[in-house]
N, C-alpha and C. Protein backbone atom coordinates (compact mmCIF):
# COMPACT_ATOMS: atom_id res chain seq x y z
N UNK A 1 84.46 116.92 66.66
CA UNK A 1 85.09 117.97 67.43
C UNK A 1 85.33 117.49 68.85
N UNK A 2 86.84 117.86 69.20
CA UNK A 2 86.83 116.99 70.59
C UNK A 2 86.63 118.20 71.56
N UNK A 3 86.34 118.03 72.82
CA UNK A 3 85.95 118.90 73.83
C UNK A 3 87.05 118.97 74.85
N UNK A 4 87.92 120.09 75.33
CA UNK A 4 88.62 119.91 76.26
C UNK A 4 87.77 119.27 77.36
N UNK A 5 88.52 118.44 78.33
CA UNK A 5 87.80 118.09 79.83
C UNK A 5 89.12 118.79 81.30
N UNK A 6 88.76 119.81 81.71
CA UNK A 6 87.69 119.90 82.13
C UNK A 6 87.42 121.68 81.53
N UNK A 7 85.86 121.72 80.88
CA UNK A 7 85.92 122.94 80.62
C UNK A 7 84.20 122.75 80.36
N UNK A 8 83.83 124.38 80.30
CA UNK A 8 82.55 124.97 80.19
C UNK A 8 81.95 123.92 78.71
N UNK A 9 82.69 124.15 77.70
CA UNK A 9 81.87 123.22 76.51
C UNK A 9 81.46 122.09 76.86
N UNK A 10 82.65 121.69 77.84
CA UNK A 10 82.59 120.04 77.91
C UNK A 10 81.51 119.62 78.72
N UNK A 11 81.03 120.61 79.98
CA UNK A 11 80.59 120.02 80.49
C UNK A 11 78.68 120.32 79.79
N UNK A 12 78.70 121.37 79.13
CA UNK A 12 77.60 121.47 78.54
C UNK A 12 77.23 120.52 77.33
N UNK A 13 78.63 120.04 76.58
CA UNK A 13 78.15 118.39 75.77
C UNK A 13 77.57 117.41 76.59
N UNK A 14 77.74 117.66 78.07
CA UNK A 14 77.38 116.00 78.89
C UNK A 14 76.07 116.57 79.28
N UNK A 15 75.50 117.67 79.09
CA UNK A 15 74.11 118.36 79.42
C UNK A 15 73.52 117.80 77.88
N UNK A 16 74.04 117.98 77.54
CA UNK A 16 73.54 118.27 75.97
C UNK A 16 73.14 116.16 75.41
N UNK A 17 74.09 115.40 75.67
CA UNK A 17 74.13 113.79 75.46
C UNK A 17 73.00 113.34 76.35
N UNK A 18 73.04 113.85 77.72
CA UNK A 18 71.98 113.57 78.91
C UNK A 18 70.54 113.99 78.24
N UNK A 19 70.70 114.90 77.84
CA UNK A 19 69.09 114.79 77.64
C UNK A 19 68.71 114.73 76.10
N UNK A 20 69.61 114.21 75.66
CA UNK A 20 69.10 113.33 74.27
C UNK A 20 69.24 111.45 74.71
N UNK A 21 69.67 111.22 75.39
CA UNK A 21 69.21 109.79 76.27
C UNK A 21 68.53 109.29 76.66
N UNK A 22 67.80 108.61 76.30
CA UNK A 22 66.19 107.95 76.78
C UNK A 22 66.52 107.34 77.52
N UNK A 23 67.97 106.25 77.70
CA UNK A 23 68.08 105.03 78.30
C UNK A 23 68.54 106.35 80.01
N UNK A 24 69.04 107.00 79.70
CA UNK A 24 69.64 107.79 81.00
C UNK A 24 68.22 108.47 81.50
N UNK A 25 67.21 109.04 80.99
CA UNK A 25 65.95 109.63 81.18
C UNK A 25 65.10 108.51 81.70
N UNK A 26 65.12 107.06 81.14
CA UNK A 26 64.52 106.59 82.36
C UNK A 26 65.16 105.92 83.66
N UNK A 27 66.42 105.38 83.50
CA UNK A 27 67.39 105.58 84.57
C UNK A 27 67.18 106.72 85.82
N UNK A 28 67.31 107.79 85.12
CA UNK A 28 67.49 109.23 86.46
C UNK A 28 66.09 109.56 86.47
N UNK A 29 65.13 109.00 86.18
CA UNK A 29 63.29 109.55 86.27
C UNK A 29 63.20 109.93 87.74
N UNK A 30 63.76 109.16 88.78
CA UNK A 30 63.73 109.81 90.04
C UNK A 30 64.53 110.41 90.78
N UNK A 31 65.43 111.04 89.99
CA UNK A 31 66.62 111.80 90.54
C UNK A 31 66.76 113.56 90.46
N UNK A 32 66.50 113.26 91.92
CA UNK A 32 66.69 114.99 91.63
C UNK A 32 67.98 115.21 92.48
N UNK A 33 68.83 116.28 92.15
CA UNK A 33 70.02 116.81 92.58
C UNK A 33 70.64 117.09 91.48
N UNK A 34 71.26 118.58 92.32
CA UNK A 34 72.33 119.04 91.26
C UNK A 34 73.56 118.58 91.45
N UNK A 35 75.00 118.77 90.78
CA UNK A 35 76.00 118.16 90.98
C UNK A 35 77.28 119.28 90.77
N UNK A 36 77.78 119.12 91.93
CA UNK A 36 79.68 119.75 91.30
C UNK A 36 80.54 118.73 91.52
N UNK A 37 81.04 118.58 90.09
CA UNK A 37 82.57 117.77 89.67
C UNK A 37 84.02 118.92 89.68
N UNK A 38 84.51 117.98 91.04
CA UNK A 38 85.93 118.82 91.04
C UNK A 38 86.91 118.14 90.56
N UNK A 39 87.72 118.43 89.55
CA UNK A 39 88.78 118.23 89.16
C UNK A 39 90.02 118.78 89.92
N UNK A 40 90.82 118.08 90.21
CA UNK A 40 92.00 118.34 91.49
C UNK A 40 93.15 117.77 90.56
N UNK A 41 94.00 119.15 90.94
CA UNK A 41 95.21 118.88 90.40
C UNK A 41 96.32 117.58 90.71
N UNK A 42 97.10 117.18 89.48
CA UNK A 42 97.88 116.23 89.66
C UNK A 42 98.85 115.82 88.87
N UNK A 43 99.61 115.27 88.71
CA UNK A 43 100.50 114.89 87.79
C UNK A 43 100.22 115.49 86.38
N UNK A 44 99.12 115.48 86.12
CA UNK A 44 98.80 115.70 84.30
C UNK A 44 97.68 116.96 83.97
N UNK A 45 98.04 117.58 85.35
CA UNK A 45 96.87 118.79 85.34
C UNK A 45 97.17 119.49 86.35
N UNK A 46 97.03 120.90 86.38
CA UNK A 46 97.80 121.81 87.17
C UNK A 46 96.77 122.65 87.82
N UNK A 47 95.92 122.76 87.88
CA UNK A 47 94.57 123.52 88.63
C UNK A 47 93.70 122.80 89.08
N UNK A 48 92.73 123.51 89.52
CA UNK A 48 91.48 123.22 90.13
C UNK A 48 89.86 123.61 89.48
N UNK A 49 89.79 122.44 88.86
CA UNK A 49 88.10 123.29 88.09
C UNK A 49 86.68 122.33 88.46
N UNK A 50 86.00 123.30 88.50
CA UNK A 50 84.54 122.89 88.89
C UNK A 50 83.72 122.99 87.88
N UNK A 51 83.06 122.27 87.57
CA UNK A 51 81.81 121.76 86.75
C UNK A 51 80.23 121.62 87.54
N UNK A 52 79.50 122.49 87.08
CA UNK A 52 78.23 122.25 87.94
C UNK A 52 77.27 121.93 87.04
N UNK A 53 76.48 120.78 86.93
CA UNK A 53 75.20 120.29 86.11
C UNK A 53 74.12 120.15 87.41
N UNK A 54 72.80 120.42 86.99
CA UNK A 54 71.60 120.42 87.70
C UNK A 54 71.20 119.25 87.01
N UNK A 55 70.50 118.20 87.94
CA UNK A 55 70.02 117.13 86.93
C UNK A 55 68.55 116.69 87.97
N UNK A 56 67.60 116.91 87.03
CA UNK A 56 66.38 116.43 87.68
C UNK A 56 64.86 115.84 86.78
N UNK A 57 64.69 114.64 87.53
CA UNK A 57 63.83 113.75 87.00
C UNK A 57 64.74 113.39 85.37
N UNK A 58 65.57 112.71 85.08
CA UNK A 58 65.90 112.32 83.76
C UNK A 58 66.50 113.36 82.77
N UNK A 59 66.14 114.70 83.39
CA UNK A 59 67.12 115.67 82.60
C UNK A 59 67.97 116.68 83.03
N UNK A 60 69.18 116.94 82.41
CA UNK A 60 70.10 118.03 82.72
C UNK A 60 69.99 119.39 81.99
N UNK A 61 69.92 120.51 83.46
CA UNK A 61 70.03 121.90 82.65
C UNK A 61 71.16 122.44 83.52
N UNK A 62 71.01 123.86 83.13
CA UNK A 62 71.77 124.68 84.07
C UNK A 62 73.61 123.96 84.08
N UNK A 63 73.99 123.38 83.36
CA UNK A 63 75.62 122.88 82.92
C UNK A 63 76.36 123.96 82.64
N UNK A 64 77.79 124.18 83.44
CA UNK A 64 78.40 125.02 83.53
C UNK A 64 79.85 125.30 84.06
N UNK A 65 81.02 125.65 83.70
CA UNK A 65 82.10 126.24 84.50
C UNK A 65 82.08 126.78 85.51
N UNK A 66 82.31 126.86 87.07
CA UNK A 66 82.12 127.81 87.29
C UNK A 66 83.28 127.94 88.37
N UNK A 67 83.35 129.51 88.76
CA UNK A 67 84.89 129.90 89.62
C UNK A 67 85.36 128.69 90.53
N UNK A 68 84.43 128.41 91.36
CA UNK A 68 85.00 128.16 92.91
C UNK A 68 83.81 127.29 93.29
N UNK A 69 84.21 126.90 94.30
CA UNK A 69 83.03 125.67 95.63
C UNK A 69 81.78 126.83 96.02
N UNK A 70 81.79 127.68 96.22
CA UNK A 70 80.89 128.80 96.72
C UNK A 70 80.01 129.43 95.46
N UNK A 71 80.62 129.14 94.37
CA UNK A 71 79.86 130.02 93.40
C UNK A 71 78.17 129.40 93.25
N UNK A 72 78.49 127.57 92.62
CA UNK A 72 77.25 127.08 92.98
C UNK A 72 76.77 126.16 94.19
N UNK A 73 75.91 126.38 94.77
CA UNK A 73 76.33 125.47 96.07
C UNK A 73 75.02 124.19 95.60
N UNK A 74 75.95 123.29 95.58
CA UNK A 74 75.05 121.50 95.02
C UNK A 74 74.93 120.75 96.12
N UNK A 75 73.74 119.72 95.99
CA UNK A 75 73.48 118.80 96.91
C UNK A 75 74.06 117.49 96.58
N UNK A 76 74.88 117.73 95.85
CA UNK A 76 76.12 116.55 95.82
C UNK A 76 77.64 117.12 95.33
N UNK A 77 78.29 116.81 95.85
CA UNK A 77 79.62 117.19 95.05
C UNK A 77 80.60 116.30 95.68
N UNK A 78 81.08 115.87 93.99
CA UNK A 78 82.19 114.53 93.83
C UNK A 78 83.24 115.11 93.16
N UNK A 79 84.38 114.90 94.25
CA UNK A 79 86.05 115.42 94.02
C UNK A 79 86.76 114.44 93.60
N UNK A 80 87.96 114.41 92.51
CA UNK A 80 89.11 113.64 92.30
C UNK A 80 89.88 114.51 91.84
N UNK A 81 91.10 113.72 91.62
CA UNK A 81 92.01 114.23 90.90
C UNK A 81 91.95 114.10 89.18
N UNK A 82 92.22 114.75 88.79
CA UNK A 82 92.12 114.91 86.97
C UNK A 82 92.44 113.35 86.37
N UNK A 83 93.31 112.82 86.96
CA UNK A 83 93.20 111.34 85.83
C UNK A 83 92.47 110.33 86.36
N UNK A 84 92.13 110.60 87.74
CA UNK A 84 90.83 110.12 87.89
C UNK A 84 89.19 110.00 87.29
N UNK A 85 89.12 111.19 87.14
CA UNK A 85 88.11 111.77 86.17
C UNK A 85 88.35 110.75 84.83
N UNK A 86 89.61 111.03 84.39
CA UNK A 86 90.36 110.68 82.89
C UNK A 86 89.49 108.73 82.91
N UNK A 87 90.09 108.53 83.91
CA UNK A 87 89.76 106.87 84.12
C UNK A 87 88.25 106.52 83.89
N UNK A 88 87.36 107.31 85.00
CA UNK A 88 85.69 106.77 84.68
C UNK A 88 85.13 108.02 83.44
N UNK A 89 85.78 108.70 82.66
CA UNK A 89 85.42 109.30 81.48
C UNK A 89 85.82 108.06 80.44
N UNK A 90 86.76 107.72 80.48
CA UNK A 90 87.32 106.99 79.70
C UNK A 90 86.80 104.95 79.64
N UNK A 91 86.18 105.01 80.58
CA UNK A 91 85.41 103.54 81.27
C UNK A 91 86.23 102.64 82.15
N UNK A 92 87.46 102.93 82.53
CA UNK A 92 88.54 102.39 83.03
C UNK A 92 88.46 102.34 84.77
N UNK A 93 87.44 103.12 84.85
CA UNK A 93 87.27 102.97 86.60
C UNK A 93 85.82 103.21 86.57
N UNK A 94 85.02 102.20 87.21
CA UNK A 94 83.44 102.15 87.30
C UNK A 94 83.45 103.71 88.50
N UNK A 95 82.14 104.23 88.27
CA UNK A 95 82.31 105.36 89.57
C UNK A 95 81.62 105.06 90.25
N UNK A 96 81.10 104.05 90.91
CA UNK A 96 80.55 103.34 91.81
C UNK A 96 81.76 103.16 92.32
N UNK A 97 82.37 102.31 92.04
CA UNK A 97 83.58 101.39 92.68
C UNK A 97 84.55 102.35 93.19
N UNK A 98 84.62 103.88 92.74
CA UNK A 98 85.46 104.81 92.81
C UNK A 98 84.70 105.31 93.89
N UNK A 99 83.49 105.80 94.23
CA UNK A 99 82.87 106.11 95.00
C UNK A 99 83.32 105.33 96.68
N UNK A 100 82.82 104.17 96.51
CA UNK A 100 82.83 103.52 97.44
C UNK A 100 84.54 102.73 98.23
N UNK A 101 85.48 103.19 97.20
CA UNK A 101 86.96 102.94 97.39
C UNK A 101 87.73 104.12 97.67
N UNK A 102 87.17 105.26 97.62
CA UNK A 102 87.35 106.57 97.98
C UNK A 102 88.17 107.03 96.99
N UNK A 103 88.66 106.53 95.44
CA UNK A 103 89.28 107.09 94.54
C UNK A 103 88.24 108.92 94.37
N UNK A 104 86.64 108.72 94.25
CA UNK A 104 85.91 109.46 93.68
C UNK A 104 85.42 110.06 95.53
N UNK A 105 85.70 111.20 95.68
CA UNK A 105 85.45 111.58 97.15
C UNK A 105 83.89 112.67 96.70
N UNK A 106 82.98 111.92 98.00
CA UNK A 106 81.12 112.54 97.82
C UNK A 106 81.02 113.05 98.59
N UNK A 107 80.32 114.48 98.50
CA UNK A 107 79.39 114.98 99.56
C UNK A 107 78.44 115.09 99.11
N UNK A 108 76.89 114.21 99.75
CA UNK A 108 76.02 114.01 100.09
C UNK A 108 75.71 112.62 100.17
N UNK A 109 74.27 112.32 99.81
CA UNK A 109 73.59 111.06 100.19
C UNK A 109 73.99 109.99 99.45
N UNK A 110 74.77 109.14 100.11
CA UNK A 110 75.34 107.89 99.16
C UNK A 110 74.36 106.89 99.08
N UNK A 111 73.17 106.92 100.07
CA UNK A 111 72.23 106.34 99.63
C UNK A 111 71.54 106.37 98.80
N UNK A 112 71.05 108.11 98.67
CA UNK A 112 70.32 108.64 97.23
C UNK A 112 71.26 107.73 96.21
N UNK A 113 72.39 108.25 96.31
CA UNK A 113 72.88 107.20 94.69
C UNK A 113 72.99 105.66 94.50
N UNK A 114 73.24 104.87 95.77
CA UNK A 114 73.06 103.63 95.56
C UNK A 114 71.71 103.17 94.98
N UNK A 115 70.99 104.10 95.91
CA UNK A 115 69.05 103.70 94.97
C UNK A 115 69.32 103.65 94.18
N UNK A 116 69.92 104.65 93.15
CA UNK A 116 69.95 104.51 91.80
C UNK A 116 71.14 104.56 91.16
N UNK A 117 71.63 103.37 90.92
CA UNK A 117 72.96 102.98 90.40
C UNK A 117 73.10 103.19 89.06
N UNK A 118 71.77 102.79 88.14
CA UNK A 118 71.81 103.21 87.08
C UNK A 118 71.89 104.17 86.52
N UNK A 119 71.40 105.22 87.20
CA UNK A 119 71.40 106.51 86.51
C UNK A 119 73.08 107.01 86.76
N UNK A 120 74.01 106.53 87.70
CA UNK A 120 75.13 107.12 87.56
C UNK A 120 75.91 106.37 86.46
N UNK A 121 75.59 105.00 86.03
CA UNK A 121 76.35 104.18 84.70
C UNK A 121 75.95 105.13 83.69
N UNK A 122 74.60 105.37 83.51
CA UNK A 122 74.04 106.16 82.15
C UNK A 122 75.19 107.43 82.16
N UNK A 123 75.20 108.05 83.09
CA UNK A 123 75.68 109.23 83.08
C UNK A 123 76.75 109.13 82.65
N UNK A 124 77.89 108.44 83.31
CA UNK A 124 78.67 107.78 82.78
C UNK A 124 79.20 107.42 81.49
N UNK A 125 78.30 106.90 80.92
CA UNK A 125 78.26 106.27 79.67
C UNK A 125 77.78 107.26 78.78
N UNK A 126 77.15 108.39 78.95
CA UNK A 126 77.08 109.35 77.97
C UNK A 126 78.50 110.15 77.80
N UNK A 127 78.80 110.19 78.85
CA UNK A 127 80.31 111.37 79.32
C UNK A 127 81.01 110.41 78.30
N UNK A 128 81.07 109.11 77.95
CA UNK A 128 82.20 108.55 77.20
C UNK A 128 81.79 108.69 75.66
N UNK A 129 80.61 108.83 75.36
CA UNK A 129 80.31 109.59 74.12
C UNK A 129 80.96 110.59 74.04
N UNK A 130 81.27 111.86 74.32
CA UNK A 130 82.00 112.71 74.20
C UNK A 130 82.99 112.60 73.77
N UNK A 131 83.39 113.20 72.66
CA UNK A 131 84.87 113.20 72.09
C UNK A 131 86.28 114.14 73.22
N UNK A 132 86.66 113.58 73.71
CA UNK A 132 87.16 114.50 74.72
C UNK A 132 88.51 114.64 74.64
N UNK A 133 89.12 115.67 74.64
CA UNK A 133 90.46 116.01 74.74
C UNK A 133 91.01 116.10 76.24
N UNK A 134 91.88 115.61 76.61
CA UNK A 134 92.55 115.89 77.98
C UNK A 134 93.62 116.04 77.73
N UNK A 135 94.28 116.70 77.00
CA UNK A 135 94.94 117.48 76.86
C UNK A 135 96.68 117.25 77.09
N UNK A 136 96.33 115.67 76.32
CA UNK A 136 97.96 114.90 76.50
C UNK A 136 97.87 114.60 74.87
């Protein structure tokens, strides 16, 4: 079953892959922060949607749709545009490299995540487990 991206199922499959991951559970063992992923409209996508996952010590809860920037307020939140997303869902753009090239735009501690580089590949790399529809 494929999952639209960006949507409430979808982002609760990447809750759902995350914490059936051992290799991502010991990766993120020291990670605490929650997260909003904004999807920004563009060529191949016409709105604006937010995704909020809570992720702490190695596991994700609290995964969700939600209205607006105000609804959940996270101690990180990483903006692109939709085929951006498409690219490091898909493995085609590391999100490190997106991070730090400003494709993937952060608010908060870019240090917190450089500490732990791994836990954003894992994450990563579960999101590409997902059977995902984007909707081309």
């Amino acid at each position: 079953m494929a999952f639209k991206f960006p949507s409430d199922e979808w982002i609760k499959e990447l809750s759902r892959q995350l914490n059936a991951s051992e290799t991502y559970a010991q990766a993120a063992t020291n990670w605490e922060g929650d997260c909003l992923f904004i999807a920004l409209p563009d060529a191949a996508y016409a709105e604006t949607s937010y995704l909020y996952i809570d992720l702490q010590h190695g596991k994700s809860s609290n995964a969700m749709l939600v209205g607006g920037p105000g609804e959940k307020k996270a101690l990180f939140t990483i903006s692109a545009p939709f085929t951006t997303w498409r690219k490091v869902i898909e493995g085609r753009l590391d999100p490190l490299q997106g991070m730090f090239s400003g494709k993937l735009k952060v608010m908060g501690s870019m240090a917190q995540i450089q500490r732990m580089p791994k836990a954003t590949t894992e994450l990563v790399k579960c999101a590409a487990k997902i059977e995902t529809d984007f909707g081309s």
